[in-house]
Protein backbone atom coordinates (compact mmCIF):
# COMPACT_ATOMS: atom_id res chain seq x y z
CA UNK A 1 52.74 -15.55 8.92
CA UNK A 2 53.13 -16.13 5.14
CA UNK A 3 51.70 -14.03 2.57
CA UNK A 4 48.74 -16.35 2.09
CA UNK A 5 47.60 -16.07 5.45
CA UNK A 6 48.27 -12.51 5.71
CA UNK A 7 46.23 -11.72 3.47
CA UNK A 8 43.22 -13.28 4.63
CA UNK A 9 43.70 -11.92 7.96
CA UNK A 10 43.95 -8.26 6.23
CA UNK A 11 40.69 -9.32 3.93
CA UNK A 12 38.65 -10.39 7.49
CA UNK A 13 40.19 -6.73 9.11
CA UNK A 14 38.55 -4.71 6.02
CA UNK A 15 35.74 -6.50 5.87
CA UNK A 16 35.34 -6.24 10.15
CA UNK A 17 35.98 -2.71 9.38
CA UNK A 18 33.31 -2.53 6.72
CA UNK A 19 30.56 -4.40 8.42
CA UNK A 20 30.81 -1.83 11.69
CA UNK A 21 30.47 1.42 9.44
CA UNK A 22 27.71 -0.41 7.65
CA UNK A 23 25.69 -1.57 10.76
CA UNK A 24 25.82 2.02 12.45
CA UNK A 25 25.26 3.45 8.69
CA UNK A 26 22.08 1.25 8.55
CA UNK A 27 20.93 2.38 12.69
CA UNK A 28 19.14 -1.30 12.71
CA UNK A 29 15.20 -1.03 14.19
CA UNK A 30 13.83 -3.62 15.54
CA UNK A 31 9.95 -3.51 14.37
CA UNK A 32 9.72 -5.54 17.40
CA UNK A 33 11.25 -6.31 20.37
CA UNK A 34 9.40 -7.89 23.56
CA UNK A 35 12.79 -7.67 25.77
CA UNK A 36 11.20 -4.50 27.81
CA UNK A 37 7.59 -7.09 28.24
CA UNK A 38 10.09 -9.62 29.48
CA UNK A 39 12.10 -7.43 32.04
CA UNK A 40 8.93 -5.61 33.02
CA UNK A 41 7.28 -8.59 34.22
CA UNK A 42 9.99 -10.45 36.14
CA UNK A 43 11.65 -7.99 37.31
CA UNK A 44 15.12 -8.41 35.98
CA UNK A 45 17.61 -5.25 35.48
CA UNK A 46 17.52 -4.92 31.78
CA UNK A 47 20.63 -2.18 31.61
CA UNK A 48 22.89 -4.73 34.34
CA UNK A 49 21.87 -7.27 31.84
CA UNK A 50 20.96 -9.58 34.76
CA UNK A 51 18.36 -11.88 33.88
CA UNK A 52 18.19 -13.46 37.53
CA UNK A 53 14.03 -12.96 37.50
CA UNK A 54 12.42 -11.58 40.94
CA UNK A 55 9.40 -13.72 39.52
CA UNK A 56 8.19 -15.60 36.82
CA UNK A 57 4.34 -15.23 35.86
CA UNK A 58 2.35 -18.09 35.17
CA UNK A 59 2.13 -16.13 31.65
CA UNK A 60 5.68 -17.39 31.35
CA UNK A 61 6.16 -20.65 33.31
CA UNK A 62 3.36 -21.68 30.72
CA UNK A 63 5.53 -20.48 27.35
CA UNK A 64 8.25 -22.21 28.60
CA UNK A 65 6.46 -25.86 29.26
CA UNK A 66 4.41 -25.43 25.99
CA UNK A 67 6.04 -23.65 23.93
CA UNK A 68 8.26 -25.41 20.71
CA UNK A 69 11.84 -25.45 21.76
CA UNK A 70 14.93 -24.92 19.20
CA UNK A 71 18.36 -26.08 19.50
CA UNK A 72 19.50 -22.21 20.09
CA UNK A 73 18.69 -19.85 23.38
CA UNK A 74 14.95 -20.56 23.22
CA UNK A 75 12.33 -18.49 24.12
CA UNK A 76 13.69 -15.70 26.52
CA UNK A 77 17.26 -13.70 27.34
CA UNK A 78 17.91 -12.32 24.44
CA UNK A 79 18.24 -9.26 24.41
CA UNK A 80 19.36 -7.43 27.48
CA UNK A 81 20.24 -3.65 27.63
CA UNK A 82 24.32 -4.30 27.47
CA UNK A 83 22.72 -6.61 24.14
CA UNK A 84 21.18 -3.92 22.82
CA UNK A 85 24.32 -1.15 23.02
CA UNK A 86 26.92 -3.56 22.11
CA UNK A 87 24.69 -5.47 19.33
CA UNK A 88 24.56 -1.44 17.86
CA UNK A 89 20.23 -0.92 17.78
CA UNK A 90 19.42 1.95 16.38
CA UNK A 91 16.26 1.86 17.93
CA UNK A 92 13.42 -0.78 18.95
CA UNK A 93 9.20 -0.94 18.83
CA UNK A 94 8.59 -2.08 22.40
CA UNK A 95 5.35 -2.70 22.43
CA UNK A 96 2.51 -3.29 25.44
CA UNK A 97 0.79 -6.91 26.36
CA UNK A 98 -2.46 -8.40 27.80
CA UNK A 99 -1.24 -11.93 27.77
CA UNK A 100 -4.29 -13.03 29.84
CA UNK A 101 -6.87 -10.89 28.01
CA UNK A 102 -6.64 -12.68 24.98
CA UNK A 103 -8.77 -15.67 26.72
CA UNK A 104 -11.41 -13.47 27.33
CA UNK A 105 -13.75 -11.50 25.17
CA UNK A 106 -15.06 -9.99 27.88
CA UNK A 107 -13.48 -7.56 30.08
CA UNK A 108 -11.06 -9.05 32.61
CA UNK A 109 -10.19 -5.98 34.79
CA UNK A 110 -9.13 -3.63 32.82
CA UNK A 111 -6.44 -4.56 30.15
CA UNK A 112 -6.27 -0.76 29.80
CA UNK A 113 -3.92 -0.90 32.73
CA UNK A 114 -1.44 -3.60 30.89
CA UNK A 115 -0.70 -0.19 28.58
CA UNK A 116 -0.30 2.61 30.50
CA UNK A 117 1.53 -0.14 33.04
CA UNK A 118 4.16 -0.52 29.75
CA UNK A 119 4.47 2.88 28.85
CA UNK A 120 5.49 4.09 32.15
CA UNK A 121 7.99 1.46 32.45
CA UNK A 122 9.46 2.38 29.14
CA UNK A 123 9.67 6.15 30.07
CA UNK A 124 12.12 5.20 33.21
CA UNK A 125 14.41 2.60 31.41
CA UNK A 126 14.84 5.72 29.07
CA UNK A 127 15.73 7.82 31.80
CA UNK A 128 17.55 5.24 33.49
CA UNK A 129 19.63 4.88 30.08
CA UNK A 130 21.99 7.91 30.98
CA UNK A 131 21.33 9.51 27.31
CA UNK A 132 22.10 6.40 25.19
CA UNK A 133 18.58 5.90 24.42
CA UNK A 134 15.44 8.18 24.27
CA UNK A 135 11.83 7.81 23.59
CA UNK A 136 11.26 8.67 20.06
CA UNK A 137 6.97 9.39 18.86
CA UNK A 138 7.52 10.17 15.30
CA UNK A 139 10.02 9.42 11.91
CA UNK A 140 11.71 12.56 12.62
CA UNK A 141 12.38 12.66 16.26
CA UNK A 142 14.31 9.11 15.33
CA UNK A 143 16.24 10.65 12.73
CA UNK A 144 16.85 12.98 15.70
CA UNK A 145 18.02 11.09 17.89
CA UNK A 146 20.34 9.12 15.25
CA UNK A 147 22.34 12.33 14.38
CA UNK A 148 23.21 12.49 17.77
CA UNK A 149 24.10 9.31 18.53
CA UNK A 150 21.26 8.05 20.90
CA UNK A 151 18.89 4.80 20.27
CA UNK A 152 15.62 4.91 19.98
CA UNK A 153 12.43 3.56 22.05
CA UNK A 154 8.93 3.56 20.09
CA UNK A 155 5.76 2.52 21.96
CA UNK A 156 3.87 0.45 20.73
CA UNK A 157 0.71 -1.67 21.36
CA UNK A 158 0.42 -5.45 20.23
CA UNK A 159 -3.30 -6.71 20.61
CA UNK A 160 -5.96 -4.34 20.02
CA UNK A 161 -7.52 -6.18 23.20
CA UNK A 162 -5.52 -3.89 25.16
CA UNK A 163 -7.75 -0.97 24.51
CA UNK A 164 -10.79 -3.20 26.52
CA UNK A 165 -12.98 -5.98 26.44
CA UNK A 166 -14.92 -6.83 23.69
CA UNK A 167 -18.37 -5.53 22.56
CA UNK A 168 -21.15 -2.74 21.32
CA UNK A 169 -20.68 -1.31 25.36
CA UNK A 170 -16.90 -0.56 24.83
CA UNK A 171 -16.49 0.66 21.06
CA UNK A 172 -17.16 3.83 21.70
CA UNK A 173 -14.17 4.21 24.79
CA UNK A 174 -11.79 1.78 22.57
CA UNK A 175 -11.87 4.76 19.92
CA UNK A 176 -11.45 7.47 22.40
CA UNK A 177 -8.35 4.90 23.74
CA UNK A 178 -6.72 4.71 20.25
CA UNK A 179 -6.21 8.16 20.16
CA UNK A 180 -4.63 8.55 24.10
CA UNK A 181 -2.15 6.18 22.05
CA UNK A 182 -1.45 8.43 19.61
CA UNK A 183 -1.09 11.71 22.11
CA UNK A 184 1.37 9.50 24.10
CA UNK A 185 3.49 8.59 20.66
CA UNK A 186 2.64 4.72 19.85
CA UNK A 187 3.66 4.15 16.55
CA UNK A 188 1.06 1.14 16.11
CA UNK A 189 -1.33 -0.94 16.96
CA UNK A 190 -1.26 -5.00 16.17
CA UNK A 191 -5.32 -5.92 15.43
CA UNK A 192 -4.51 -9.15 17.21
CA UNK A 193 -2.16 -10.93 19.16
CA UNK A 194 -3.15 -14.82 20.18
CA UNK A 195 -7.49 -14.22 20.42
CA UNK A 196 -9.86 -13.48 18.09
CA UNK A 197 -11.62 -9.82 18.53
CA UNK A 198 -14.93 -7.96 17.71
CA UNK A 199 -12.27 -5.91 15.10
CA UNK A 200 -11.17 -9.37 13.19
CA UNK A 201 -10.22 -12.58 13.77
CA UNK A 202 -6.57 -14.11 14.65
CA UNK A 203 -4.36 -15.41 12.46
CA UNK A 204 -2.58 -18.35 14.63
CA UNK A 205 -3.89 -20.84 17.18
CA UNK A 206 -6.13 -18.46 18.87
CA UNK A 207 -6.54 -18.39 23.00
CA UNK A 208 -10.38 -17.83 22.52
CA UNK A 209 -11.22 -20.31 19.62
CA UNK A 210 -14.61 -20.68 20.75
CA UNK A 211 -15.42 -16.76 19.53
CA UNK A 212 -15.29 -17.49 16.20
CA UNK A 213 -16.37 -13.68 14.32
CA UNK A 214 -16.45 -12.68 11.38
CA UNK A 215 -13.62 -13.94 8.42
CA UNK A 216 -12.65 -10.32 7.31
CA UNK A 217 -13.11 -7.24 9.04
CA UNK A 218 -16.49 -6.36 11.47
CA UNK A 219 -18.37 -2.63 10.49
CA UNK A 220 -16.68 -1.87 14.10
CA UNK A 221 -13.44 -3.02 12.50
CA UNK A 222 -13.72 -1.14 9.79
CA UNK A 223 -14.21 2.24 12.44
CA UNK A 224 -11.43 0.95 13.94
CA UNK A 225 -9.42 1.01 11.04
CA UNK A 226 -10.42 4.03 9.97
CA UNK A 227 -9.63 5.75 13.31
CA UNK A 228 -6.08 4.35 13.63
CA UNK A 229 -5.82 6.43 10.01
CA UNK A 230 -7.43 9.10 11.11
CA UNK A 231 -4.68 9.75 14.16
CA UNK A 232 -1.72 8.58 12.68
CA UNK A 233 -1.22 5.10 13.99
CA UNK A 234 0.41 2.61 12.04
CA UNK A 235 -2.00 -0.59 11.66
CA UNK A 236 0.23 -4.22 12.26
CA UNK A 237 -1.65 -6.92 10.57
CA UNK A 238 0.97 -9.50 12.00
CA UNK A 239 -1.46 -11.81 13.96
CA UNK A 240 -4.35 -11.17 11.90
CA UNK A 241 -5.88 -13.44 9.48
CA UNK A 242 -5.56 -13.45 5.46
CA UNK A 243 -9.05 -12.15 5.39
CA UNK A 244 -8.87 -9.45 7.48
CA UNK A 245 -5.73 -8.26 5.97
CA UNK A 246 -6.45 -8.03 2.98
CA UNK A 247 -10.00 -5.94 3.82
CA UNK A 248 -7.42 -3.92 6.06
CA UNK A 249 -5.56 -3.23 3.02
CA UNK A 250 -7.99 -2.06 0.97
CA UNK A 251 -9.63 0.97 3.18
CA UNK A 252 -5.42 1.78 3.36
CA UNK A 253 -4.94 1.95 -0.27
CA UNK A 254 -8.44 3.71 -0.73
CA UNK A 255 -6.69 6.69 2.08
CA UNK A 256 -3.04 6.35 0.96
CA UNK A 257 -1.74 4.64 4.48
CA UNK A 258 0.62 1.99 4.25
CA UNK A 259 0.39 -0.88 6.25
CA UNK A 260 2.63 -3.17 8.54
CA UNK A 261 3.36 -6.01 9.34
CA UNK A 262 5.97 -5.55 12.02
CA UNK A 263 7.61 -9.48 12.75
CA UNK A 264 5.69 -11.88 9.94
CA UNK A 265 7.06 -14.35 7.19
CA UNK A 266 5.81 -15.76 3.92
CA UNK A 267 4.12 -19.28 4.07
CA UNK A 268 5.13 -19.71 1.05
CA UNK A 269 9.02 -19.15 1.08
CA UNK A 270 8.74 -20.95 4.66
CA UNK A 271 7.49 -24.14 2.82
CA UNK A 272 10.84 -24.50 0.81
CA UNK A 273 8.51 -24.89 -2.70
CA UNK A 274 7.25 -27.89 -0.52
CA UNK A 275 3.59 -28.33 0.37
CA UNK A 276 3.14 -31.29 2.92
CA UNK A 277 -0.31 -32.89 3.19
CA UNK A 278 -1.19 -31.36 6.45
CA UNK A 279 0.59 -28.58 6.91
CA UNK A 280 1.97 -27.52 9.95
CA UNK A 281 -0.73 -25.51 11.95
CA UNK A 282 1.78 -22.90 13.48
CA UNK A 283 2.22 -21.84 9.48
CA UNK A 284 -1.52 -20.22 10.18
CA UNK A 285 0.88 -17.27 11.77
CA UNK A 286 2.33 -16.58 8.32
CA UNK A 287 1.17 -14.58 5.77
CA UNK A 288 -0.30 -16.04 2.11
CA UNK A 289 0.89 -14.58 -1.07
CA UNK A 290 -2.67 -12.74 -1.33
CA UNK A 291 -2.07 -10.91 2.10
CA UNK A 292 1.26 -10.30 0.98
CA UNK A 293 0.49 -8.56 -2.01
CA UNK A 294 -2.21 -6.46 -0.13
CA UNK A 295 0.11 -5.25 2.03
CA UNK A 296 2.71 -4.24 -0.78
CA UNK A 297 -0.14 -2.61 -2.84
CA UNK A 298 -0.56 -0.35 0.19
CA UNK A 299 3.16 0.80 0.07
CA UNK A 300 3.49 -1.41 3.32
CA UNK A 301 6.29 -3.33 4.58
CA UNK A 302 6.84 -6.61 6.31
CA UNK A 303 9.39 -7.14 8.99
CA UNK A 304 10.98 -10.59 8.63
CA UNK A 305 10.52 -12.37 12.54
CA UNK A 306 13.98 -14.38 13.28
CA UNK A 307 12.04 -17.14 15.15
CA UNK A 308 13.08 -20.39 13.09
CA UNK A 309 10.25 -22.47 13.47
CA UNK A 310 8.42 -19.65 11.28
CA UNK A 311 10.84 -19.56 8.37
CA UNK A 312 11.26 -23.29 7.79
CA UNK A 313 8.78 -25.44 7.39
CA UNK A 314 10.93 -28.11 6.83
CA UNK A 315 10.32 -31.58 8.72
CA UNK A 316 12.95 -33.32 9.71
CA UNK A 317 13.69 -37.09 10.18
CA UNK A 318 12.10 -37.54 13.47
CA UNK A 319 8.94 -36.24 12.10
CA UNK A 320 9.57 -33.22 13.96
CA UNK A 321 9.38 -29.68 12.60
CA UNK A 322 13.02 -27.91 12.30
CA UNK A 323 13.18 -24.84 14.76
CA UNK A 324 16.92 -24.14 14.05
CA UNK A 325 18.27 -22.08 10.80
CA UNK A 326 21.83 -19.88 10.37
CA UNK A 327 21.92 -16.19 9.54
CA UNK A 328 22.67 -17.73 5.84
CA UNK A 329 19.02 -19.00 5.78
CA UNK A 330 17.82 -15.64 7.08
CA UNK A 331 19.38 -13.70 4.60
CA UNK A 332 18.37 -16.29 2.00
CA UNK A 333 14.80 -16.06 3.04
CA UNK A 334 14.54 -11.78 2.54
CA UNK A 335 15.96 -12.85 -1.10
CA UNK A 336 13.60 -15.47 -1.90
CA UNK A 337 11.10 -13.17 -0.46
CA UNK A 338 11.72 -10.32 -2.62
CA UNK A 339 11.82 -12.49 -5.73
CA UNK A 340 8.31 -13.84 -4.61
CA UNK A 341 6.99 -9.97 -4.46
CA UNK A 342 8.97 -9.07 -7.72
CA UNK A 343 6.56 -11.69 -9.54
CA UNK A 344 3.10 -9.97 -8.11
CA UNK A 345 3.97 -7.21 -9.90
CA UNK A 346 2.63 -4.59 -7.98
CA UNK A 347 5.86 -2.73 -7.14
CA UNK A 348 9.18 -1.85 -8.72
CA UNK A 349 11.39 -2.27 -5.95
CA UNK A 350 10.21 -5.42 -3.74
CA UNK A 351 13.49 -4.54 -1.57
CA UNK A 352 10.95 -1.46 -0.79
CA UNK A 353 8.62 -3.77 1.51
CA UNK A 354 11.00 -5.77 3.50
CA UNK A 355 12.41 -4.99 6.61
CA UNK A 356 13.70 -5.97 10.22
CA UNK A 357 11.57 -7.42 13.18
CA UNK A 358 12.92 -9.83 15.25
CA UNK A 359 10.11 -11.19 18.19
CA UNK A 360 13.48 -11.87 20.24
CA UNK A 361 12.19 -12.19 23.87
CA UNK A 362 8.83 -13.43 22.34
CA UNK A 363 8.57 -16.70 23.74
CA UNK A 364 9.91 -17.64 20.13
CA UNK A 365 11.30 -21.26 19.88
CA UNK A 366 14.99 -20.19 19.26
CA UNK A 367 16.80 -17.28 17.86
CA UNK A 368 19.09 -18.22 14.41
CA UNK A 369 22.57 -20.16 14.62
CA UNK A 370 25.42 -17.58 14.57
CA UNK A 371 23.96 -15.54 17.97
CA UNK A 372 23.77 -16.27 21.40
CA UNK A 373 22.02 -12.40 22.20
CA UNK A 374 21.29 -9.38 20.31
CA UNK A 375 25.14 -8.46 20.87
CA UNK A 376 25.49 -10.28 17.74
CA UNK A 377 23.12 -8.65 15.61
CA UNK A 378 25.91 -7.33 13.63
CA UNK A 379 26.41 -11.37 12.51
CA UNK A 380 23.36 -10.63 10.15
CA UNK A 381 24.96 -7.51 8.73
CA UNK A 382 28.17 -9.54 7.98
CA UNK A 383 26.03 -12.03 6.19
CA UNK A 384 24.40 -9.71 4.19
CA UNK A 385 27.25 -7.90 3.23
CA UNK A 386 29.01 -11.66 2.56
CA UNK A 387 26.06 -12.07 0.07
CA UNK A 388 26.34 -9.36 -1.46
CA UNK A 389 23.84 -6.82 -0.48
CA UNK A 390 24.51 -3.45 -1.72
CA UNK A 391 25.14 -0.81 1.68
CA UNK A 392 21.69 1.06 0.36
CA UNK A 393 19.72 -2.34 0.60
CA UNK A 394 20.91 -3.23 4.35
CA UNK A 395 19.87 0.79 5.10
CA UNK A 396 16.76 0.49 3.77
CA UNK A 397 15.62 -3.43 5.25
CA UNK A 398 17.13 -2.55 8.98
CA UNK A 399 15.47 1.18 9.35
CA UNK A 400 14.67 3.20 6.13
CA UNK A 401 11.60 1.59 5.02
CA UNK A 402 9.94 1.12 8.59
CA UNK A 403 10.32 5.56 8.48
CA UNK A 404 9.21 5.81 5.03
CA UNK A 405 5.83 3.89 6.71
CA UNK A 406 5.38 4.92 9.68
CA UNK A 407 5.78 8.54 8.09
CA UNK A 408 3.25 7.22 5.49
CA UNK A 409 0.59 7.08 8.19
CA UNK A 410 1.87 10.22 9.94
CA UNK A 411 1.87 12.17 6.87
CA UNK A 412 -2.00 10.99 6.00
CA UNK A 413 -3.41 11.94 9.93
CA UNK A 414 -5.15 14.85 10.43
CA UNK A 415 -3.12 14.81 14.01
CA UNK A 416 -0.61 17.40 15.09
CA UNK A 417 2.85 15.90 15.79
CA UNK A 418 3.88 16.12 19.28
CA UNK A 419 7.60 16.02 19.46
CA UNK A 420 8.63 14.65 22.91
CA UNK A 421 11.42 16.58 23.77
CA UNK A 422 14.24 14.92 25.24
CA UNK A 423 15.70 14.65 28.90
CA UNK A 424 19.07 15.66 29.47
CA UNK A 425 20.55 12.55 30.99
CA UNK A 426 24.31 12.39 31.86
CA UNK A 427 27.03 10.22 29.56
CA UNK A 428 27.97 6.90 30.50
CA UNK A 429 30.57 7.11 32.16
């Protein structure tokens, strides 16, 4: 090997060497991660990594024929549990569905059930885990649990609709629902997911478009706001609309609770400084610069979604919308991002707001060039080390500013914290 070549070789060691301490340094949390919805509702063995599915819900089958489809590992399989120990998580917000209550306003069954359905299933792949990951209800039990070398699971609710149907006849056991959420250590609650509410309206292609309601937040959603302060809970704004975030965000800033938005992008920075004539309607599902700075004002953060067809509007010479970007783009978005927040100047660190959540297992079009599965989630720390990201800046975007919020809302609750103490599970052997 001549000296050339040896060097390199040396160079790629170091920096292999560099990017490992750096990616355990930062303890990477996914703001959200829908592999446990996925596993849950097929059936597969999440820790075998088997993905062979007992069943497939209609839920599903209808994702995959409907759903936009990338170049890369579309939709599902993307993070399975070998995924998540190899691809080093620190820790993941696994949150609960009602896929089919978001057609309805009214109650169909109970969605209730969809909840305490997830929760329970999140408790046994914990203790199925053999003391490589445990369930984690507040900022401190995760720093716990990181000191001694064990991942962490946060609960997690995405759709208010889970609490129950819609209407005056419910409000008062929704409440009473947010805070069994709370006692049972959900960090937050999404407002939406894909249907419009009695709390606010969704932000993207809604499954109930025909209940329209009001632009900003209802005087319900406004208690319900309220409440989720009250107890602790993180609010996610992700698949609510402008409006109603940025009335969100001001009862926050008037209490001193930071907001989230926990897998969103900037329609904006995913329109390349373009603006076509009709823009692309699955843009709706990003946030505008005012919502943006709302959240920021709030001492929020927003976790930057890896699903492709969010983060680049670009259309390409078929006429067809690009659903494929590299790790490169990805880290190139967060910095065009940040620059975008530095102008609003409303904070004095925009690298304060930004931070990690993926919507792998989402039904998202593709996953970013440069992984196959969340084994390669240490890819993205190589590429943001390769551009030049100080070790303090990764720390902060994969796990330190998600704490600093969700302790935010902890810290202005009037709710005891309930530290779930921890099984003792054997080793792996």
């Amino acid at each position: 090997m001549g000296n050339t070549a040896l060097h390199e070789a040396e160079n790629d060691s170091l920096l292999a060497r560099k990017t490992r301490r750096v990616h355990s340094l930062a303890y990477p949390i996914d703001t959200h991660l829908d592999s446990l919805y996925v596993t849950r509702l097929t059936g597969c063995d999440f820790w075998a990594g088997d993905w062979r599915a007992k069943q497939w819900p209609l839920s599903m089958r209808l994702i995959t024929a409907t759903a936009p489809r990338g170049k890369n590992v579309p939709h599902f399989r993307h993070v399975g549990g070998p995924d998540f120990l190899h691809g080093g998580y620190g820790g993941a917000c696994f949150a609960a569905h009602a896929l089919w209550e978001n057609l309805f306003g009214a109650r169909f069954g109970d969605p209730w059930s969809n909840w305490l359905t997830h929760r329970d299933y999140v408790h046994e792949i914990v203790g199925q885990s053999h003391g490589r990951l445990r369930l984690a209800n507040t900022p401190q039990a995760v720093r716990a649990a990181r000191a001694d070398g064990v991942a962490s699971a946060i609960l997690a609710v995405e759709g208010a609709h889970v609490l129950g149907g819609n209407g005056a006849s419910t409000q008062a056991k929704r409440l009473a629902r947010l805070g069994e959420l709370a006692k049972s250590g959900a960090a937050y609650v999404t407002l939406n997911h894909f249907s419009h509410t009695d709390i606010c309206r969704s932000g993207y292609l809604p499954m109930n478009p025909w209940r329209k309601g009001p632009a900003g937040l209802s005087a319900f959603g406004r208690d319900f706001v309220e409440h989720c302060m009250e107890l602790g809970l993180l609010i996610d704004v992700s698949h609510t609309a402008d409006q109603a975030i940025i009335e969100t965000a001001e009862l926050c800033l008037a209490h001193g609770v930071p907001l989230l938005a926990s897998h969103a992008a900037s329609r904006t920075v995913s329109l390349n400084g373009g603006q076509p004539a009709t823009p692309p309607r699955y843009l709706d599902r990003t946030l505008s610069d005012a919502a943006i700075r709302a959240i920021v004002e709030t001492g929020g953060t927003i976790s930057i979604i890896l699903a492709p067809i969010f983060l680049n509007a670009r259309i390409l010479e078929n006429g067809k919308p690009c659903m494929d970007v590299d790790l490169e783009y990805v880290v190139n978005y967060y910095e065009r991002l940040a620059s975008l927040i530095a102008t609003m100047h409303v904070t004095a660190d925009p690298w304060d707001h930004l931070s990690f959540g993926s919507d792998f297992d989402g039904g998202i079009s593709s996953i970013p060039t440069g992984m196959q599965s969340g084994t390669d989630l240490i890819q993205l720390t190589r590429a943001m080390l390769a551009a030049g990201w100080p070790e303090e800046r990764i720390c902060r975007v994969y796990s330190g500013n998600f704490l600093r919020v969700w302790q935010g809302a902890k810290s202005a609750s009037a709710l005891p914290q309930r530290v779930i103490a921890p099984k003792q599970e054997p080793e792996f052997a």
